[in-house]
Protein backbone atom coordinates (compact mmCIF):
# COMPACT_ATOMS: atom_id res chain seq x y z
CA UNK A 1 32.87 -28.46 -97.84
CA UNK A 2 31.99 -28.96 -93.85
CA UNK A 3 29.91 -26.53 -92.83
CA UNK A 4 29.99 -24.08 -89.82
CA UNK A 5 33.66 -23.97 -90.37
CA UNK A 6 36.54 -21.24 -88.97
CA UNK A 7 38.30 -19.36 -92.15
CA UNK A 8 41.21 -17.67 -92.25
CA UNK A 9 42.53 -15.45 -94.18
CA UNK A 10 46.34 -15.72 -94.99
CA UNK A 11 48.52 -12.91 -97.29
CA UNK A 12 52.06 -12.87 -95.58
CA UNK A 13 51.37 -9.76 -93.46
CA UNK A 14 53.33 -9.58 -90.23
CA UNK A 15 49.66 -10.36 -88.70
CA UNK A 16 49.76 -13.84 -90.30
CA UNK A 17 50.59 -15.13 -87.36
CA UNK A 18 48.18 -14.06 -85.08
CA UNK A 19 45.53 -14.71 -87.58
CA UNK A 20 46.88 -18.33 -87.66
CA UNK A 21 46.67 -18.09 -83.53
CA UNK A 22 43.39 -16.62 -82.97
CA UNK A 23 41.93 -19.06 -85.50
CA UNK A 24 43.20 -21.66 -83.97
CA UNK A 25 41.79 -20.80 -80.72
CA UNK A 26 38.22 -19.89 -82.08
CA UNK A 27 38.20 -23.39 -83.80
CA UNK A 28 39.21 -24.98 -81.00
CA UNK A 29 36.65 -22.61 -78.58
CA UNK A 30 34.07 -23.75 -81.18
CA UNK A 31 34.53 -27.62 -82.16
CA UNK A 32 34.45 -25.82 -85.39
CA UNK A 33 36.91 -27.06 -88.50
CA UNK A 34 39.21 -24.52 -89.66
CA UNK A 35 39.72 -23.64 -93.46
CA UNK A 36 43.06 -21.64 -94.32
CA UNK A 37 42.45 -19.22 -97.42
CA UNK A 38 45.06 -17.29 -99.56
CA UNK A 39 42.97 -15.57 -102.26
CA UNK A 40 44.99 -14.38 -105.26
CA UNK A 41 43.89 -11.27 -107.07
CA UNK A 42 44.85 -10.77 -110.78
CA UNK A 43 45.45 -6.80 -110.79
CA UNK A 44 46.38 -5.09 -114.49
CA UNK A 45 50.39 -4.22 -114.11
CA UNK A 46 50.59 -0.48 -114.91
CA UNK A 47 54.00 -1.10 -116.83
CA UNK A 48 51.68 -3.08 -119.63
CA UNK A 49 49.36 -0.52 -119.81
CA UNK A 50 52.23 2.09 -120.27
CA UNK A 51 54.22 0.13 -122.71
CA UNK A 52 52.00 -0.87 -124.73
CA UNK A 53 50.52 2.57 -125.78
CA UNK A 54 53.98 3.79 -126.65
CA UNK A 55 55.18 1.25 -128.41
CA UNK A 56 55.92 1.50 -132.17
CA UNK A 57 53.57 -0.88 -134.46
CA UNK A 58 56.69 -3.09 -135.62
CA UNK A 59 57.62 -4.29 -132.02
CA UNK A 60 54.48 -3.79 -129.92
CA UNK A 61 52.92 -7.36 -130.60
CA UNK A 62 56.65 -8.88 -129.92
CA UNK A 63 56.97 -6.90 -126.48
CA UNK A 64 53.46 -7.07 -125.23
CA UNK A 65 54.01 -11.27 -125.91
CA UNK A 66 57.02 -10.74 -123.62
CA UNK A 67 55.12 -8.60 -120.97
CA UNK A 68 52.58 -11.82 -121.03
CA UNK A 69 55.07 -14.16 -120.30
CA UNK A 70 56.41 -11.75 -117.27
CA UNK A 71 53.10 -11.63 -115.70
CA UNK A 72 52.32 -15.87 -116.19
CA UNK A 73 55.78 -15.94 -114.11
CA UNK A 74 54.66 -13.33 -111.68
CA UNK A 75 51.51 -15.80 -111.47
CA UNK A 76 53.39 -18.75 -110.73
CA UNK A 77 55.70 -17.27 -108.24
CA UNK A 78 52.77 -15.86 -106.32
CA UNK A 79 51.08 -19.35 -105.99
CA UNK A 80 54.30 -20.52 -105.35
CA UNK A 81 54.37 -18.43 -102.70
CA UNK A 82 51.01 -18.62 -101.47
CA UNK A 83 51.03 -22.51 -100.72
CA UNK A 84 54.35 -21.64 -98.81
CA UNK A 85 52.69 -19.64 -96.62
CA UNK A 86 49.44 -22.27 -96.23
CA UNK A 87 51.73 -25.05 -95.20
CA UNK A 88 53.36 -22.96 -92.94
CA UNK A 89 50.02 -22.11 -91.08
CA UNK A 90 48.99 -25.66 -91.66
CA UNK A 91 52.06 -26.86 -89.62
CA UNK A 92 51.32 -23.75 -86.95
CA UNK A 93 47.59 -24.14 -86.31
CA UNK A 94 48.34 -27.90 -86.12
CA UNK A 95 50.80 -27.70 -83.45
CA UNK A 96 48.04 -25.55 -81.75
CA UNK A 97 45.71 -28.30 -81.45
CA UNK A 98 43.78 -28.05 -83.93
CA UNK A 99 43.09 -31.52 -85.71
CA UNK A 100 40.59 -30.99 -88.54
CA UNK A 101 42.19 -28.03 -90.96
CA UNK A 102 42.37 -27.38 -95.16
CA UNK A 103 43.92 -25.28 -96.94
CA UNK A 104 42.54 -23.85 -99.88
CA UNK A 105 44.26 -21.04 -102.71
CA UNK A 106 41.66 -19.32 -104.80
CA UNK A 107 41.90 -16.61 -107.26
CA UNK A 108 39.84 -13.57 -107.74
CA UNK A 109 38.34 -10.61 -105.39
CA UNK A 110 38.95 -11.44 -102.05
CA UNK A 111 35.28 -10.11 -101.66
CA UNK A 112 33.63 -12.23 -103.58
CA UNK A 113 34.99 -15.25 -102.90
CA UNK A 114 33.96 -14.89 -99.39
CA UNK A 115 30.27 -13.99 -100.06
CA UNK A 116 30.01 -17.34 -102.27
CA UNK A 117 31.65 -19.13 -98.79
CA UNK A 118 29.18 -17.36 -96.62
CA UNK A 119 26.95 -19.74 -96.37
CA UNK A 120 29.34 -22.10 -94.66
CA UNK A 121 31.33 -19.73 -92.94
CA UNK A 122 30.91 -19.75 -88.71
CA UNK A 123 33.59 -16.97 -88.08
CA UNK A 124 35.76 -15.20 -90.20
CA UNK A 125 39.26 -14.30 -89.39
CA UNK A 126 41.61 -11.48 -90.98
CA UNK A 127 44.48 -9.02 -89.65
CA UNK A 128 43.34 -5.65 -89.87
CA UNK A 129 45.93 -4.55 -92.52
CA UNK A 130 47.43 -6.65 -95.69
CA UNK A 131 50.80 -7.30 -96.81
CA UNK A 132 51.44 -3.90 -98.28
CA UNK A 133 49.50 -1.93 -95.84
CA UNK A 134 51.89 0.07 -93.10
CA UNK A 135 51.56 0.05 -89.44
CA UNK A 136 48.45 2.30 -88.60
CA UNK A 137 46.49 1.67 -92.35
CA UNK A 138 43.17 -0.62 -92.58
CA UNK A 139 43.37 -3.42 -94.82
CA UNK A 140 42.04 -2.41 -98.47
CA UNK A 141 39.46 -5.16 -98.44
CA UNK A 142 38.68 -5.32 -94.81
CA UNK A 143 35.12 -2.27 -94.57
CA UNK A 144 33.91 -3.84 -98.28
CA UNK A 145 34.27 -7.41 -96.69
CA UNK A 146 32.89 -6.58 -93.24
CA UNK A 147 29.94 -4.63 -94.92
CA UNK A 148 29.08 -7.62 -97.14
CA UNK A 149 29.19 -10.21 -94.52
CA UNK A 150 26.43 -11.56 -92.34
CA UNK A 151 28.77 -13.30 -90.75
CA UNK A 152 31.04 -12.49 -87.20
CA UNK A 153 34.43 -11.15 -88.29
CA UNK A 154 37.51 -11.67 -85.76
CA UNK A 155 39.57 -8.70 -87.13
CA UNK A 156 43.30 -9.09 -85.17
CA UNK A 157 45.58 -6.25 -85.09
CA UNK A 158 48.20 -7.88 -82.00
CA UNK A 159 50.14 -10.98 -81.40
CA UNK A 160 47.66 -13.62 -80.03
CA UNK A 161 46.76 -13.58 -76.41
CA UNK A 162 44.36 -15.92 -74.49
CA UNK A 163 41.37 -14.23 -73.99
CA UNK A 164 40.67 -14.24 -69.97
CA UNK A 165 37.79 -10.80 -70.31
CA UNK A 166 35.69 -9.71 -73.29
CA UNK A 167 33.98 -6.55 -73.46
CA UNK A 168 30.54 -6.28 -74.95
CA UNK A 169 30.28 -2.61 -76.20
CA UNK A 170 26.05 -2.89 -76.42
CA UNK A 171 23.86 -0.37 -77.91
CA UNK A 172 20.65 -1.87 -78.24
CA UNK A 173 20.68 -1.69 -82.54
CA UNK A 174 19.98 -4.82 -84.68
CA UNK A 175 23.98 -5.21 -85.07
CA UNK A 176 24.78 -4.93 -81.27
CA UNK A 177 22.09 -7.51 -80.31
CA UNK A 178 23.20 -10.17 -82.86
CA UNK A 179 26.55 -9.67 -80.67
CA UNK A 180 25.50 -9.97 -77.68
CA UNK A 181 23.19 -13.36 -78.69
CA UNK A 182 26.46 -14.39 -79.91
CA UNK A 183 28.47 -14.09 -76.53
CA UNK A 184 25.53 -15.38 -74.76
CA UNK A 185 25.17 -19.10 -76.89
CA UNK A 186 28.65 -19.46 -78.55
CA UNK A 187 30.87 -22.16 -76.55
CA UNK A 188 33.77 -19.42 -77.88
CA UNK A 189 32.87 -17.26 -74.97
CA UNK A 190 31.59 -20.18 -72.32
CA UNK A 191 33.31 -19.29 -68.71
CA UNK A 192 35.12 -16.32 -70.45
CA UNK A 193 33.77 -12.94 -68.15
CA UNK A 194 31.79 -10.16 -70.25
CA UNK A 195 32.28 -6.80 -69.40
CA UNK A 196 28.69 -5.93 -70.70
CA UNK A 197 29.20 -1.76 -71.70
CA UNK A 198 27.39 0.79 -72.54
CA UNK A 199 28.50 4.39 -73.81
CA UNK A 200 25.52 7.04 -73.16
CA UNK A 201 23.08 8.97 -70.89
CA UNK A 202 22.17 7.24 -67.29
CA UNK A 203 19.10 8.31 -67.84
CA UNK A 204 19.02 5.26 -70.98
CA UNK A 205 21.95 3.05 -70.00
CA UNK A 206 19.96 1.28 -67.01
CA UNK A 207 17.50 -0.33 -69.20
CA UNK A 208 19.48 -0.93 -71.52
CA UNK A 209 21.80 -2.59 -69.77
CA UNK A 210 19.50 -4.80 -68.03
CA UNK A 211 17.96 -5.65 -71.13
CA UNK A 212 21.42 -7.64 -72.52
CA UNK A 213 22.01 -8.50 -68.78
CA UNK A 214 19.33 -10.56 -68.92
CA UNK A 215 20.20 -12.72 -71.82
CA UNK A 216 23.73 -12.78 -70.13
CA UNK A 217 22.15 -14.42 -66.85
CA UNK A 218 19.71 -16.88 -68.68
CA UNK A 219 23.06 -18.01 -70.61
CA UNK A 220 25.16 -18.40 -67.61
CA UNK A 221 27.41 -15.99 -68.93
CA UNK A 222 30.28 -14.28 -66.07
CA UNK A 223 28.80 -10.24 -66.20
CA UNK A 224 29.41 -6.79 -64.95
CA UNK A 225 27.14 -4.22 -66.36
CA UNK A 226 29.53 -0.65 -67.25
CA UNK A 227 27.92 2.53 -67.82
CA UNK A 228 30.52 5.04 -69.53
CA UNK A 229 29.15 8.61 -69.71
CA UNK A 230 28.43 10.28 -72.85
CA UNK A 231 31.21 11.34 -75.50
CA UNK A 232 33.63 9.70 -77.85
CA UNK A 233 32.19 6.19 -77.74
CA UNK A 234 35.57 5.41 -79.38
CA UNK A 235 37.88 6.73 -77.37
CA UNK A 236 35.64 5.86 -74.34
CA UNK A 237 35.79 2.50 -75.11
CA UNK A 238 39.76 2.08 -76.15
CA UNK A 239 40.10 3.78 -72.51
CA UNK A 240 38.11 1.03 -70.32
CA UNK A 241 39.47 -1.37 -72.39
CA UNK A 242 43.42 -0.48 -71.63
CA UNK A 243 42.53 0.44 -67.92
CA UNK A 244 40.73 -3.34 -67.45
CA UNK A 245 43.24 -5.26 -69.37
CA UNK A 246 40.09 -6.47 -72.09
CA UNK A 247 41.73 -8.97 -74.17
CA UNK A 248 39.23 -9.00 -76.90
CA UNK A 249 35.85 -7.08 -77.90
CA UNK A 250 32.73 -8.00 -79.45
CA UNK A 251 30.30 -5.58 -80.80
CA UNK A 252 27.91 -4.42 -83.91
CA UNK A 253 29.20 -3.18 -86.89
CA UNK A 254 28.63 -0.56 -89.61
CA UNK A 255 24.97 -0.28 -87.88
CA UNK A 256 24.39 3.04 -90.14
CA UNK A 257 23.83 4.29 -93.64
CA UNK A 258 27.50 4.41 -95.63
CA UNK A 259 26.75 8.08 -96.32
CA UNK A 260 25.84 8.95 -92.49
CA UNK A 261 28.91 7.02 -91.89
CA UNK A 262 31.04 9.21 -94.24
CA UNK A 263 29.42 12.37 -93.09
CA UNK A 264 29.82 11.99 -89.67
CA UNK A 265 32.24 9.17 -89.38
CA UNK A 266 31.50 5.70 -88.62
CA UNK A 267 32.13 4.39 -84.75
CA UNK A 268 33.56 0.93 -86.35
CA UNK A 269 36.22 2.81 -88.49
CA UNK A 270 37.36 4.67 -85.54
CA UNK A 271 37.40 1.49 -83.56
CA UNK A 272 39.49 -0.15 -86.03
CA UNK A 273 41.89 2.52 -86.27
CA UNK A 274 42.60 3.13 -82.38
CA UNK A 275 41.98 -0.22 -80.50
CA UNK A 276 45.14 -2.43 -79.57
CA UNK A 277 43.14 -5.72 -78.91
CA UNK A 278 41.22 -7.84 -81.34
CA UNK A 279 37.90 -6.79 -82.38
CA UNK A 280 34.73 -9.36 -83.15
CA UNK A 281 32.61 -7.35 -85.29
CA UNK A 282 28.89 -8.59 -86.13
CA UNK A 283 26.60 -7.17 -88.72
């Protein structure tokens, strides 16, 4: 496989698209090839389960052959389906630009097949909700995936726009800093401008800030340093972001113990939930 490469993740989702667009644009941001993955998962149908303990002995080995057969065609149809779907995005991200693209069908958890690509993986893309999620639900595999990663994830949740800002929500953790190195060497971001923000006491925020400023200025990065005051760093953050027309965010993720995360809720998940522009989530 070429390494360093763009993947996307395709399911049929009405954020297909966009995932197809934004890739497109990172690979192209990047010099980066660009994979297209549809990962089948093989899920136990609850009608076999069902049937079969109901059954009487005579016919149960004759229907649970024909509930086999069902689920082989279910099987086929879904590949069918799924290479559909790839040469669609083939033909999309091509007309895009993009020169150097595969497309690849696996089966399996979506999960692991991504942590045995890590290694050659330069960006991941994925919409934040699958084809049987509803407007307003996170993707089932999208926390597990973004908590197993070491690698950025591009989670898109709108039709594809050109990014013309970025925001930089920086904290100072391990997670924030690997995003701001990223903004500051990645030719993704080169002559993009970084609203470089920070969500806390003033008292903090000016060292801080001029800390990642820093790196920002050696880089040659575009910056304006943001101090919000102290509160709901989510909804702080969804509110600069609509009032300055930010067309995409980068920032750490999932910086905190799963459990304080649960207790006390987890800045990322909130994030996810509430922001109308693409998020680039580092860990």
């Amino acid at each position: 496989m070429n390494n360093n490469y763009v993947l996307a993740c395709i399911d049929g989702a009405s954020l297909t698209t966009a995932v197809c667009d934004y890739a497109a644009w990172m690979s192209q941001r990047a010099g980066a090839p660009l994979k297209l993955l549809h990962n089948i998962e093989h899920r136990p149908q609850a009608a076999v389960a069902d049937l079969s303990g109901s059954i009487g002995l005579g016919s149960q080995e004759e229907l649970l052959e024909e509930l086999t057969r069902v689920e082989q065609q279910r099987n086929r149809l879904l590949m069918q389906k799924g290479k559909l779907m790839l040469e669609a995005a083939t033909q999309r991200v091509e007309q895009a630009g993009v020169t150097n693209v595969e497309a690849w069908q696996q089966h399996g958890s979506l999960q692991e097949s991504l942590v045995e690509l890590e290694t050659d993986i330069r960006v991941l893309v994925m919409g934040v909700r699958g084809e049987e999620h509803r407007e307003g639900q996170l993707g089932a595999h999208l926390e597990t995936v973004i908590r197993a990663l070491h690698k950025p994830v591009l989670v898109v949740n709108a039709a594809f726009a050109v990014p013309k800002k970025i925001m930089l929500a920086y904290d100072g953790q391990d997670a924030s800093r690997k995003a701001l190195d990223m903004v500051a060497s990645s030719p993704v971001f080169k002559d993009i401008p970084c609203h470089l923000v920070y969500v806390g006491d003033e008292s903090t925020a000016s060292s801080v800030l001029n800390e990642a400023a820093a790196v920002l200025q050696t880089a040659g990065v575009s910056h304006e340093l943001v101090n919000l005051p102290k509160g709901k760093s989510d909804e702080q953050l969804c509110h600069y972001q609509a009032e300055n027309d930010i067309d995409l965010t980068v920032m750490g993720a999932y910086s905190h113990h799963p459990l304080r995360d649960m207790l006390l809720g987890s800045l990322t998940a909130k994030m996810l939930h509430k922001t109308k522009r693409p998020l680039l989530l580092l860990r």
